[in-house]
C-alpha atoms as a PDB file:
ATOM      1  CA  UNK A   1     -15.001   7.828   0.130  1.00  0.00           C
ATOM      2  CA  UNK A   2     -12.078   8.911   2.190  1.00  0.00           C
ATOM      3  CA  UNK A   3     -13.185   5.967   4.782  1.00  0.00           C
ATOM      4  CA  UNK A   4     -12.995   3.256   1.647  1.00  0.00           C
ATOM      5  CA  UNK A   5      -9.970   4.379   0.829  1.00  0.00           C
ATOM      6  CA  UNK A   6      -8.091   4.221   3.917  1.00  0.00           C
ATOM      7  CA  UNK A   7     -10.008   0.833   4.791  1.00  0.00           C
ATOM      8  CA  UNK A   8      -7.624  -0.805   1.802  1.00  0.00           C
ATOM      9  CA  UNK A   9      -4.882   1.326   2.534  1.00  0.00           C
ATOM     10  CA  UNK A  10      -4.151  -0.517   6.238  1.00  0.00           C
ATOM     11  CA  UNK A  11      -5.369  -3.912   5.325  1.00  0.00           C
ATOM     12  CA  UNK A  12      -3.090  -4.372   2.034  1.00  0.00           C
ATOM     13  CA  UNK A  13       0.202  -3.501   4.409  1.00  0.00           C
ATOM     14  CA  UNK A  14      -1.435  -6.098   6.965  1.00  0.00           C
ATOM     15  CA  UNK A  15      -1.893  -8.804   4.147  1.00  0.00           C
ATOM     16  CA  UNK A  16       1.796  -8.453   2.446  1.00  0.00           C
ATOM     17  CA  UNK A  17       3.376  -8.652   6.264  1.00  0.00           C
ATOM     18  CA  UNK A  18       1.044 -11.308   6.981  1.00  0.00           C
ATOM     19  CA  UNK A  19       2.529 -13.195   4.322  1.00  0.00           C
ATOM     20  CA  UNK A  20       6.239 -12.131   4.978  1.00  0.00           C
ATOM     21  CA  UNK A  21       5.581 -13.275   8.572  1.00  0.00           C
ATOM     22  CA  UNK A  22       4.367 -16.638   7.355  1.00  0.00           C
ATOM     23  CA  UNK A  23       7.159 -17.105   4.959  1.00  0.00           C
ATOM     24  CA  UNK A  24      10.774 -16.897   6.230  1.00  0.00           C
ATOM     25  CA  UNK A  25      11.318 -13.336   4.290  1.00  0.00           C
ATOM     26  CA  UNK A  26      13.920 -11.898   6.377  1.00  0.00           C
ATOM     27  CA  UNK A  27      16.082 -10.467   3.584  1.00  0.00           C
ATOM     28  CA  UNK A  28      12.932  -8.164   2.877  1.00  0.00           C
ATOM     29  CA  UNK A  29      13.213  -5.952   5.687  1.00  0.00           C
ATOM     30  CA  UNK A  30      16.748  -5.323   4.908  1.00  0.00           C
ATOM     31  CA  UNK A  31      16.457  -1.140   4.369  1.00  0.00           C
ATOM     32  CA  UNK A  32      18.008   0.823   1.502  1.00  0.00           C
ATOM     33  CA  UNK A  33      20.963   2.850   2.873  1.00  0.00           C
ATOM     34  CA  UNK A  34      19.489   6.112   2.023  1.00  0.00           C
ATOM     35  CA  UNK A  35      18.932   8.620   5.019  1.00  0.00           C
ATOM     36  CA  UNK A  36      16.389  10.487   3.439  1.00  0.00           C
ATOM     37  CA  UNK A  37      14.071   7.290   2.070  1.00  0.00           C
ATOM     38  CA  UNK A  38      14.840   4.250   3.658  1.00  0.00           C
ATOM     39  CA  UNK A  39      12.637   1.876   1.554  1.00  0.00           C
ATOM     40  CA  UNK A  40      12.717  -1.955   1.660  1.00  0.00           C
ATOM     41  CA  UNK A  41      11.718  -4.543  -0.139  1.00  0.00           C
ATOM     42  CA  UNK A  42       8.848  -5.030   2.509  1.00  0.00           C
ATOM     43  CA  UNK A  43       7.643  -1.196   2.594  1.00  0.00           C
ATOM     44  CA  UNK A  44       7.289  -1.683  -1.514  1.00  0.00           C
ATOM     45  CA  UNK A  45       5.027  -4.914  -0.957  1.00  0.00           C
ATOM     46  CA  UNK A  46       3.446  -2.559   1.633  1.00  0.00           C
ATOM     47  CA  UNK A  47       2.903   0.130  -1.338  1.00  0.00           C
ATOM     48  CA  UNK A  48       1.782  -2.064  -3.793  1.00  0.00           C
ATOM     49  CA  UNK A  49      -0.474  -4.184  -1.792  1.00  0.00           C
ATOM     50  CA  UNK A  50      -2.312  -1.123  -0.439  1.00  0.00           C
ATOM     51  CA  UNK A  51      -2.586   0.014  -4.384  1.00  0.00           C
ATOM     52  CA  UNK A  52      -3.948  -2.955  -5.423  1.00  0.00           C
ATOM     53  CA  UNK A  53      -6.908  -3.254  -2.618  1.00  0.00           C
ATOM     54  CA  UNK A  54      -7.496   0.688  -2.931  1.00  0.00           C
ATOM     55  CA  UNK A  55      -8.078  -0.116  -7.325  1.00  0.00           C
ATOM     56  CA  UNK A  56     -10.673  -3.040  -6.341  1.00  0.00           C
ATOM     57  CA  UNK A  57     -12.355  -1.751  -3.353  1.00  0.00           C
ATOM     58  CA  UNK A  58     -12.567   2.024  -5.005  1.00  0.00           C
ATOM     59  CA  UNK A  59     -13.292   0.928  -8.676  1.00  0.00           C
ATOM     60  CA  UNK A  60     -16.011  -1.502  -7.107  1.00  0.00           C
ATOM     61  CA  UNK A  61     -17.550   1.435  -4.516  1.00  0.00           C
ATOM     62  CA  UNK A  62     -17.736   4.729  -4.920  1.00  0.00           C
ATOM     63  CA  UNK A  63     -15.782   5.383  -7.636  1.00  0.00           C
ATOM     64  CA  UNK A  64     -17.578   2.655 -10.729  1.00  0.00           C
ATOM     65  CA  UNK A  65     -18.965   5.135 -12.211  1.00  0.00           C
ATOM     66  CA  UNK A  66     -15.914   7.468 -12.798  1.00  0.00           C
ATOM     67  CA  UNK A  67     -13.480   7.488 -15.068  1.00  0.00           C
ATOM     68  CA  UNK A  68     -10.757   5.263 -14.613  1.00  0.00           C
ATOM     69  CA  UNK A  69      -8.143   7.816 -14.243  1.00  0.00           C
ATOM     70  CA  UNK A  70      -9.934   9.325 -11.199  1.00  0.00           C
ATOM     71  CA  UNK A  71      -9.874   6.269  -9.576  1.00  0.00           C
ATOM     72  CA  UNK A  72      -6.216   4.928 -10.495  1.00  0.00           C
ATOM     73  CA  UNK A  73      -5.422   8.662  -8.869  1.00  0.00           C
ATOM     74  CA  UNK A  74      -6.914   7.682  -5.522  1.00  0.00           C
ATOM     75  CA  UNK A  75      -5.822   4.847  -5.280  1.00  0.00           C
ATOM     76  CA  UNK A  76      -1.958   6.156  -6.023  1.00  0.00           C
ATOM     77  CA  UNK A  77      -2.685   8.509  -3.456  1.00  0.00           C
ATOM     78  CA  UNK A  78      -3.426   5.298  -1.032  1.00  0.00           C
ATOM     79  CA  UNK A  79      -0.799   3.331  -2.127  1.00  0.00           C
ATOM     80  CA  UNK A  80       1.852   6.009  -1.677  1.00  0.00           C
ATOM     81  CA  UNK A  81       0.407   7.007   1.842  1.00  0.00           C
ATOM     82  CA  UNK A  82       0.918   3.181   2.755  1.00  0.00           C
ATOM     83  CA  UNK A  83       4.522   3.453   1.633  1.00  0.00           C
ATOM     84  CA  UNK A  84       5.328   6.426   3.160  1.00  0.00           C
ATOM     85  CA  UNK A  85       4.066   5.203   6.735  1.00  0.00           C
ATOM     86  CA  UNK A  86       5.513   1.909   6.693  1.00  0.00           C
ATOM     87  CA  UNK A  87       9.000   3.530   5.688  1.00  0.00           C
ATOM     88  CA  UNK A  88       9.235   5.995   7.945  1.00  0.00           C
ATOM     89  CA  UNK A  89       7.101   4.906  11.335  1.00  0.00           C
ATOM     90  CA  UNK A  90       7.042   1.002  10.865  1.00  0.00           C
END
């Protein structure tokens, strides 16, 4: 399960800067001015992206049989992992 989850978790981050890359989006990967957290409107497509794959590729595998709490958990979990590595070693 941990493999299926991580799977989504790199390719949703590939996917949104696929598409920033293919659009002129340079006003996305403008940083907030926060020292601690210095999020962008690219590392939240990042986040949301990886979400989104983690929901359909968990809530189609391993998890269809589970409630859909558990599997909206993991795939926060995946999601926010995503976010937090494109923020702070993209």
């Amino acid at each position: 399960m941990i493999a299926t989850g991580a799977l989504p978790a790199a390719a949703g981050p590939i996917a949104w800067n696929a598409i920033l890359r293919a659009a002129p989006a340079d006003q996305f990967f403008t940083d907030a001015p926060l020292a601690v957290f210095p999020v962008s409107w690219q590392d939240t497509g990042s986040g949301v992206f990886a979400l989104a794959a983690a929901t359909l590729t968990l809530g189609l595998g391993p998890l269809h049989n589970e409630p859909a709490r558990r599997t909206v958990a993991y795939s926060l979990l995946a999601g926010a992992a995503a976010l937090a590595v494109d923020v702070y070693l993209y």
